[in-house]
PDB file of N, CA and C in Angstrom:
ATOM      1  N   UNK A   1     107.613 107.143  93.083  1.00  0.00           N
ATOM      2  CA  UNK A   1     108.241 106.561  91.922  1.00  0.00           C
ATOM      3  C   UNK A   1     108.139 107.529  90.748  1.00  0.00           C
ATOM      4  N   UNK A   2     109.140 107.291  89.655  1.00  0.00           N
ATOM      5  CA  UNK A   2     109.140 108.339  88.714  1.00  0.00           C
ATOM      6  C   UNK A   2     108.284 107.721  87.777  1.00  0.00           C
ATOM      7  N   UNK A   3     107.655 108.836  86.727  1.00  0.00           N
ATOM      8  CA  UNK A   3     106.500 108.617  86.255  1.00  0.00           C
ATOM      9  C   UNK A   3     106.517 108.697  84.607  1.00  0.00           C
ATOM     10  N   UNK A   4     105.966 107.920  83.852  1.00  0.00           N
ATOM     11  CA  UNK A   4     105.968 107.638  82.497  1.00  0.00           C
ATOM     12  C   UNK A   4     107.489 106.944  82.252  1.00  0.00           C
ATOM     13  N   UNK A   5     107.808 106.003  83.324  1.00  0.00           N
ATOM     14  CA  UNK A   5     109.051 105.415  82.798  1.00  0.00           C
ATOM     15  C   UNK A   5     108.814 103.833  83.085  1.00  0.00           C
ATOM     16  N   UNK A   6     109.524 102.727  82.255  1.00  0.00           N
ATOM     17  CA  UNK A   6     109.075 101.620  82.563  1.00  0.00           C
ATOM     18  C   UNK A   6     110.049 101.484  83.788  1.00  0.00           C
ATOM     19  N   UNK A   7     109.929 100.516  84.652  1.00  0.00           N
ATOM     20  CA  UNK A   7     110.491  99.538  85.873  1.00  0.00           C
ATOM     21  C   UNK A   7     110.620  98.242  85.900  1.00  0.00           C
ATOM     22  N   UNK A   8     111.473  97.365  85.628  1.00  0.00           N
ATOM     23  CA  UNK A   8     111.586  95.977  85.241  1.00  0.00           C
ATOM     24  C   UNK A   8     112.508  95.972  86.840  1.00  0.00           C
ATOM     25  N   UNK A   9     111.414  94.382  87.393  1.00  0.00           N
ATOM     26  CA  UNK A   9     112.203  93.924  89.191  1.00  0.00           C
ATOM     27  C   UNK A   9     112.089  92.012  88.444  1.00  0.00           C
ATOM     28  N   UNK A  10     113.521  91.456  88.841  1.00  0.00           N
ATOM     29  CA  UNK A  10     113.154  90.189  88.812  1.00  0.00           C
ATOM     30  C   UNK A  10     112.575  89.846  90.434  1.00  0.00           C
ATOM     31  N   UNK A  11     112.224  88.666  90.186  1.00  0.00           N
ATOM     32  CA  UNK A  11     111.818  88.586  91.557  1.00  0.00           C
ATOM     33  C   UNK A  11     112.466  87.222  92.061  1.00  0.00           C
ATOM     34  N   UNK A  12     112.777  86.826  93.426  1.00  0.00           N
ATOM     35  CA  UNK A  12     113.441  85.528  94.449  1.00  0.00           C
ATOM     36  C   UNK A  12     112.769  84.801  94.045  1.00  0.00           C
ATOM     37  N   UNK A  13     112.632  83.473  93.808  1.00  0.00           N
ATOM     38  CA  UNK A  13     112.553  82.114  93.855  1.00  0.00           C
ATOM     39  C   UNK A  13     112.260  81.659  95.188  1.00  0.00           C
ATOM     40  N   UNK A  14     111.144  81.175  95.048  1.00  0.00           N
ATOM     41  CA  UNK A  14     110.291  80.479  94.535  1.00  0.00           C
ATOM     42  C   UNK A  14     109.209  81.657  94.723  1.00  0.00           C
ATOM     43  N   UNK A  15     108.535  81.950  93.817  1.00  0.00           N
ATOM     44  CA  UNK A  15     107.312  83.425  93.396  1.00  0.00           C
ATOM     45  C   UNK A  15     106.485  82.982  92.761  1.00  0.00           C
ATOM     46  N   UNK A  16     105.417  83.285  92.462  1.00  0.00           N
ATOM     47  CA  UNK A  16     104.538  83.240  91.473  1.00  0.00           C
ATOM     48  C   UNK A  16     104.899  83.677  90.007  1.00  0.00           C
ATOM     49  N   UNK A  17     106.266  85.026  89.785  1.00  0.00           N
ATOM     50  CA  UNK A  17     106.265  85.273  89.001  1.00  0.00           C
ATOM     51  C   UNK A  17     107.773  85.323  88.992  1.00  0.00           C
ATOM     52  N   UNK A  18     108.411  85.611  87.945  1.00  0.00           N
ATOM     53  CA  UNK A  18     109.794  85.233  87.827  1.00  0.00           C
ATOM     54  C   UNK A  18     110.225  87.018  87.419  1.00  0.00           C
ATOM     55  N   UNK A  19     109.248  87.372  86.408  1.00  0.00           N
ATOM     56  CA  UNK A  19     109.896  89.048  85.824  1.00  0.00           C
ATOM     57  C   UNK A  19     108.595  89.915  86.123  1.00  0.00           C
ATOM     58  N   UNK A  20     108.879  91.405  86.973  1.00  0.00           N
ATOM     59  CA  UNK A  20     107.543  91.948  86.996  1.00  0.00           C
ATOM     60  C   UNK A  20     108.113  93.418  86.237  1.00  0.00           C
ATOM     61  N   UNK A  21     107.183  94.166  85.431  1.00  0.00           N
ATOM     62  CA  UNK A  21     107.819  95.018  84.551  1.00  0.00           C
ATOM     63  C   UNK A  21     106.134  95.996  85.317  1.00  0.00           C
ATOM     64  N   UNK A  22     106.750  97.361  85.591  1.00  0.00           N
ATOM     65  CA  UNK A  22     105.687  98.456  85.712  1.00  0.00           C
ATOM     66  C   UNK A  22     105.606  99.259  85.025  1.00  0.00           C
ATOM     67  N   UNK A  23     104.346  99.932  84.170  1.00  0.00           N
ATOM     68  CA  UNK A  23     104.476 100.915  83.723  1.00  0.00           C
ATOM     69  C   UNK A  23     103.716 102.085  84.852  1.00  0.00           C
ATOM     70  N   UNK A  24     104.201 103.054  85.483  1.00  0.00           N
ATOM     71  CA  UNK A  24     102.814 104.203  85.673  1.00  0.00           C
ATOM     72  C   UNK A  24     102.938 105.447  84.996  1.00  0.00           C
ATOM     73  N   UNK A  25     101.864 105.720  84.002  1.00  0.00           N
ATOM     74  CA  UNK A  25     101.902 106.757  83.404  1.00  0.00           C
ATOM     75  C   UNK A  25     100.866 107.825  83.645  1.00  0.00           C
ATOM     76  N   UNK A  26     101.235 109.498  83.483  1.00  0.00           N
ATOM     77  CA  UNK A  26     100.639 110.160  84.150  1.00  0.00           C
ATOM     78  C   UNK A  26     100.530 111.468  82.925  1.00  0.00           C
ATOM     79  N   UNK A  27      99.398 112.012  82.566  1.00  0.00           N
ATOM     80  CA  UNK A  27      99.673 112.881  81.532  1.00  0.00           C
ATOM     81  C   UNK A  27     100.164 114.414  82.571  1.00  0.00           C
ATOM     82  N   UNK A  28     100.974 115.021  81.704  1.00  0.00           N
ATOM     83  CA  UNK A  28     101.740 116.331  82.271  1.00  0.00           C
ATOM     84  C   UNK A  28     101.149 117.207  82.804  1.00  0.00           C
ATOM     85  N   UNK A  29     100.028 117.522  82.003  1.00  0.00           N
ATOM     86  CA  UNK A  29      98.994 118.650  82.124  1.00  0.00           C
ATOM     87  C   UNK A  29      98.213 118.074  83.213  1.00  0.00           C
ATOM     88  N   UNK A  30      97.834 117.009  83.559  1.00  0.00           N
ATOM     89  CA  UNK A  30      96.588 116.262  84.233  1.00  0.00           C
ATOM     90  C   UNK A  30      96.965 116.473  86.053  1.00  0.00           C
ATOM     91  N   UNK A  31      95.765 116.304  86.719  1.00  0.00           N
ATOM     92  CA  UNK A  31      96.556 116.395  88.257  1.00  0.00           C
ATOM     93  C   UNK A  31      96.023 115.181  88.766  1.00  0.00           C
ATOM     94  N   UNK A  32      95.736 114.267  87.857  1.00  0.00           N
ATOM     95  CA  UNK A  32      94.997 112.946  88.253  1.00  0.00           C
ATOM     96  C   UNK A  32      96.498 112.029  88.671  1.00  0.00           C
ATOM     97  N   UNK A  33      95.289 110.923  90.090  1.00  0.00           N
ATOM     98  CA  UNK A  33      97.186 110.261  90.095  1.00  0.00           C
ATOM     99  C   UNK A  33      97.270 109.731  88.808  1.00  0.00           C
ATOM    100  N   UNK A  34      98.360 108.773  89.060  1.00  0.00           N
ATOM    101  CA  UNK A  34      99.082 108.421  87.462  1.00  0.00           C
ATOM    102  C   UNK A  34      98.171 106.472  87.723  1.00  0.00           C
ATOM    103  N   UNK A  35      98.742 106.672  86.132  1.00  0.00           N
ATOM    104  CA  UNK A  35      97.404 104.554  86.101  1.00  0.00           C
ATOM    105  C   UNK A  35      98.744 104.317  86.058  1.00  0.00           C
ATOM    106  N   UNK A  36      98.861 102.838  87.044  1.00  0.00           N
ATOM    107  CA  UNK A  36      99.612 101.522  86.376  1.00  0.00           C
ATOM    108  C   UNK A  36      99.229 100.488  85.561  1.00  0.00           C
ATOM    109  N   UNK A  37     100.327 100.073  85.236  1.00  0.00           N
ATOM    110  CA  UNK A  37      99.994  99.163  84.261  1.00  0.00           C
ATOM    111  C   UNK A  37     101.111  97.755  84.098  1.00  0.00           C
ATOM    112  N   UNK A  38     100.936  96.348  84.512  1.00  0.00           N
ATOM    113  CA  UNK A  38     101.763  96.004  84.558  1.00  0.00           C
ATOM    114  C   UNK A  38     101.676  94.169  84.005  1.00  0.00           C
ATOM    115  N   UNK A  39     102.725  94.203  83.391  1.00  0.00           N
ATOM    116  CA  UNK A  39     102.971  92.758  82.797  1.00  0.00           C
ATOM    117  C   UNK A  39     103.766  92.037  83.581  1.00  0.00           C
ATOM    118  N   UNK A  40     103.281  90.380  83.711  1.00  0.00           N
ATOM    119  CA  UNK A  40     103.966  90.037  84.637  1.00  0.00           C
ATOM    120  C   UNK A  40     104.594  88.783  83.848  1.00  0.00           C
ATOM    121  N   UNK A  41     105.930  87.812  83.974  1.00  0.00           N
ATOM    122  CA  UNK A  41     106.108  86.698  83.358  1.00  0.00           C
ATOM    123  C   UNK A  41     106.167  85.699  84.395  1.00  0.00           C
ATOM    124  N   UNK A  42     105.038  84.654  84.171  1.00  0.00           N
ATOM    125  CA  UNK A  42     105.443  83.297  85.158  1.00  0.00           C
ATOM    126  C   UNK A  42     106.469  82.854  85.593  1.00  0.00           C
ATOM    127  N   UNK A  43     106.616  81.960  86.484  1.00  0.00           N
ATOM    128  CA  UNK A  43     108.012  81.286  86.771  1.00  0.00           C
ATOM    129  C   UNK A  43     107.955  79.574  85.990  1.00  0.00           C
ATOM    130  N   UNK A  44     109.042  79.861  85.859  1.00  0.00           N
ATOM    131  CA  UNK A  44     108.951  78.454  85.283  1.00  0.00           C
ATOM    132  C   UNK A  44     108.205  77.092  85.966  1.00  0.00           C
ATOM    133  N   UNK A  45     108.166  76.285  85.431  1.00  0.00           N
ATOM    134  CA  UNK A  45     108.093  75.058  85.775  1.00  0.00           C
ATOM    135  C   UNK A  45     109.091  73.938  85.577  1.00  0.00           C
ATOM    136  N   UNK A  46     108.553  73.069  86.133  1.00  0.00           N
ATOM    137  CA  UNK A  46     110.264  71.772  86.485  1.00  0.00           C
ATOM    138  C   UNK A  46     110.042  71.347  84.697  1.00  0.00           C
ATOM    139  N   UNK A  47     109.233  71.479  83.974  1.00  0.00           N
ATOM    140  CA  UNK A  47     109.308  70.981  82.376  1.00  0.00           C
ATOM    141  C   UNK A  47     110.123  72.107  81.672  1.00  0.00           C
ATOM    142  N   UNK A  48     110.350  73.183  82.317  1.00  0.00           N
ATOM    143  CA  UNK A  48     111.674  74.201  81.631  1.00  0.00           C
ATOM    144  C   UNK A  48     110.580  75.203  81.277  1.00  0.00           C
ATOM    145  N   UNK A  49     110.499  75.963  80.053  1.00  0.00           N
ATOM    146  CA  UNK A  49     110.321  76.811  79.750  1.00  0.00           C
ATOM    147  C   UNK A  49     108.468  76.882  79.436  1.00  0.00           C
ATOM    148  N   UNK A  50     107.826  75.457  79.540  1.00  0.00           N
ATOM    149  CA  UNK A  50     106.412  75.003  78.801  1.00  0.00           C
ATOM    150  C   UNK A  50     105.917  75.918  80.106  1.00  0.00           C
ATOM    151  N   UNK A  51     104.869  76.029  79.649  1.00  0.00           N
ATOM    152  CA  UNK A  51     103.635  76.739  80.585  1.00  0.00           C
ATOM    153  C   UNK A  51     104.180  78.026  81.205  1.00  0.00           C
ATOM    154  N   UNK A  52     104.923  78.797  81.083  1.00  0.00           N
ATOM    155  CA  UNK A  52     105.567  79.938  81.229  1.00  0.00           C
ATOM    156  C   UNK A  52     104.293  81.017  80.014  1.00  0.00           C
ATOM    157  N   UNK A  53     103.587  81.940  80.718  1.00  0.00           N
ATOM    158  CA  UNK A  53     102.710  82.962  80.207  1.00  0.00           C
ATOM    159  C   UNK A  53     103.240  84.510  80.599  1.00  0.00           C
ATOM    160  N   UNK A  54     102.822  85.292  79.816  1.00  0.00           N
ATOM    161  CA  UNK A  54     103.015  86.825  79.983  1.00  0.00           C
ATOM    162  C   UNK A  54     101.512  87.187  80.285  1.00  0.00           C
ATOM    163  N   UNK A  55     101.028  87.779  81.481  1.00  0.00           N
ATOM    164  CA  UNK A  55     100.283  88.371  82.046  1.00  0.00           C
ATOM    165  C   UNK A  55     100.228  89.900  81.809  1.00  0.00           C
ATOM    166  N   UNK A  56      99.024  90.538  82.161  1.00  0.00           N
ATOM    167  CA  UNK A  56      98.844  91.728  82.036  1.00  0.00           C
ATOM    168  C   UNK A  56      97.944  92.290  82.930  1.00  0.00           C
ATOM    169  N   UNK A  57      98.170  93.283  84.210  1.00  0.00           N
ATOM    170  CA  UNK A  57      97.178  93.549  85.342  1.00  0.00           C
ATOM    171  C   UNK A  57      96.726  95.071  84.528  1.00  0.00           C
ATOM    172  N   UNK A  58      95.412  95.429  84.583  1.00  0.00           N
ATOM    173  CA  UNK A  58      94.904  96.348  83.968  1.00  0.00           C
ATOM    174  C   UNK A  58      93.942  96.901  84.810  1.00  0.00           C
ATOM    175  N   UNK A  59      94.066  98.246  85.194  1.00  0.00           N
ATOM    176  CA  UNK A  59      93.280  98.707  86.126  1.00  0.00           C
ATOM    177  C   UNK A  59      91.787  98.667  86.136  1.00  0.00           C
ATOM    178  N   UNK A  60      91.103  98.570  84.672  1.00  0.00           N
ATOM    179  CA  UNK A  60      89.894  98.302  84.919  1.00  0.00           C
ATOM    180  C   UNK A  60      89.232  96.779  85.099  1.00  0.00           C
ATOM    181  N   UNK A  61      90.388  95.640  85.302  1.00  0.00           N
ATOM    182  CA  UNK A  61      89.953  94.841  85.418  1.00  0.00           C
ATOM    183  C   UNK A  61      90.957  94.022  86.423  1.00  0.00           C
ATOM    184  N   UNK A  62      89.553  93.032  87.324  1.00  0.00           N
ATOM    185  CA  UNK A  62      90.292  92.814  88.618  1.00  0.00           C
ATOM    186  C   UNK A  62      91.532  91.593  88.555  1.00  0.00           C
ATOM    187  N   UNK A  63      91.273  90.867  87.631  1.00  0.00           N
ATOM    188  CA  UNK A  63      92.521  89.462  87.467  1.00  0.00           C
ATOM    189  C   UNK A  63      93.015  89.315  86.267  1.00  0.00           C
ATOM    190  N   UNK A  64      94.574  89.075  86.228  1.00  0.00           N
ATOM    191  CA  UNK A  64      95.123  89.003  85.287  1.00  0.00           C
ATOM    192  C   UNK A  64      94.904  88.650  84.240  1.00  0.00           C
ATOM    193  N   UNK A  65      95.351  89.093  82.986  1.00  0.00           N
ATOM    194  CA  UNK A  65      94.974  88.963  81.285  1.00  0.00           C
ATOM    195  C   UNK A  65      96.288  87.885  80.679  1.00  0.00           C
ATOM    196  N   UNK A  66      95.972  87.200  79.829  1.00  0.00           N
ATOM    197  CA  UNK A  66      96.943  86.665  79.212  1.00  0.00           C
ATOM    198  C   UNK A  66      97.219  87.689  77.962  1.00  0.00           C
ATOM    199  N   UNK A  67      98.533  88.306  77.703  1.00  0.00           N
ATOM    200  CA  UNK A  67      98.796  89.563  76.662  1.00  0.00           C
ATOM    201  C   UNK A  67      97.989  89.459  75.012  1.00  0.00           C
ATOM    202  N   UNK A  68      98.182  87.960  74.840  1.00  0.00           N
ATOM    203  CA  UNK A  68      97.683  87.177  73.452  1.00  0.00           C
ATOM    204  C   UNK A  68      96.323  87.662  74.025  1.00  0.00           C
ATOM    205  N   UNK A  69      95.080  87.509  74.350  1.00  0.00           N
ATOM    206  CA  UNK A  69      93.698  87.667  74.891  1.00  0.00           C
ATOM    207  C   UNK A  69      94.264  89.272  74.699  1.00  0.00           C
ATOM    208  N   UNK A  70      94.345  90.083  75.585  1.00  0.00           N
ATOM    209  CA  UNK A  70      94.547  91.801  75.452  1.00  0.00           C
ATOM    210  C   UNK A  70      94.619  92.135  74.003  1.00  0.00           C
ATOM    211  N   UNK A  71      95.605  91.344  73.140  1.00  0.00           N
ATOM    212  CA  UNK A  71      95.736  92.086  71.924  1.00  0.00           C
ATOM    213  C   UNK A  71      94.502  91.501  70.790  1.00  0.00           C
ATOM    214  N   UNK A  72      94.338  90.608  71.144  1.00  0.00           N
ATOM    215  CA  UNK A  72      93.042  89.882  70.527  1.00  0.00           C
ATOM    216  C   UNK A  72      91.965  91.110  70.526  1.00  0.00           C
ATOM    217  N   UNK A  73      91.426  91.310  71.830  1.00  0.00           N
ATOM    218  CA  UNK A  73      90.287  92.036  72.283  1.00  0.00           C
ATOM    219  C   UNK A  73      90.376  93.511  71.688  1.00  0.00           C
ATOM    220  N   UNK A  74      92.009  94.139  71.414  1.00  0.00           N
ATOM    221  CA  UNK A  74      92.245  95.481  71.199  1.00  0.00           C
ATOM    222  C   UNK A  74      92.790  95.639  69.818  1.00  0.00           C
ATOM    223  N   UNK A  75      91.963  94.289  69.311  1.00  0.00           N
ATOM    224  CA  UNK A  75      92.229  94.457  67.481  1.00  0.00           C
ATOM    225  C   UNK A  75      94.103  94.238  66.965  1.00  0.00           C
ATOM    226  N   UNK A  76      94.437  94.237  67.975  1.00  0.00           N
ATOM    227  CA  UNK A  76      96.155  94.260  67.062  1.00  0.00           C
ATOM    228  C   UNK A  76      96.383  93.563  66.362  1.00  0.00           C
ATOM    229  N   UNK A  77      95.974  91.985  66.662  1.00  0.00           N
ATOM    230  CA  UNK A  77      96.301  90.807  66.312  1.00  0.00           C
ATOM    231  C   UNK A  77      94.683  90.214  65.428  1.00  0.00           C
ATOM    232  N   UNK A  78      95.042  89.576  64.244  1.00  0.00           N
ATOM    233  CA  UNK A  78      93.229  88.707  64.057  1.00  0.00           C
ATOM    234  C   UNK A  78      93.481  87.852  64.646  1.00  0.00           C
ATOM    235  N   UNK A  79      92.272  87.200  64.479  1.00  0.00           N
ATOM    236  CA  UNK A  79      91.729  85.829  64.517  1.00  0.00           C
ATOM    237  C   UNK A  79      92.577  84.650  63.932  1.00  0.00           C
ATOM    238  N   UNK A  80      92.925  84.958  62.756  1.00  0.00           N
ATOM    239  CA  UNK A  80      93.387  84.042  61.586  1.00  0.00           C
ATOM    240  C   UNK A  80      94.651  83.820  61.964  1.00  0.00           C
TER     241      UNK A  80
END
């Protein structure tokens, strides 16, 4: 796969996830493989759009992140 570019796959029905978006990025100079990185969006539910989350798989950690929690933890966003 080509590298430092995003990849957006919807996925068939009935899935766990409805949109899977990849990033793998690889620095130029580096001969390390490249990290992925990838956000995933739920599939709906029969209530429409409610309970639908954006996920985030992160290589140093083994089960998915909710993105709101990631940006919390990485200062983007406060508290308030």
């Amino acid at each position: 796969m080509a590298q430092n570019i995003v990849l957006v796959f919807g996925k068939k029905q009935p899935s766990k996830y409805a949109w899977v978006s990849e990033i793998r990025s690889m620095a130029e100079s580096a001969q390390k493989a490249p990290q992925q990185f990838c956000v995933r969006l739920t599939s709906r539910t029969k209530a429409g759009f409610q309970g639908q989350t954006i996920l985030t798989a992160i290589p140093q950690i083994r089960e998915d992140v909710p993105v709101g929690i990631l940006m919390r933890a990485l200062n983007v966003i406060g508290d308030k």
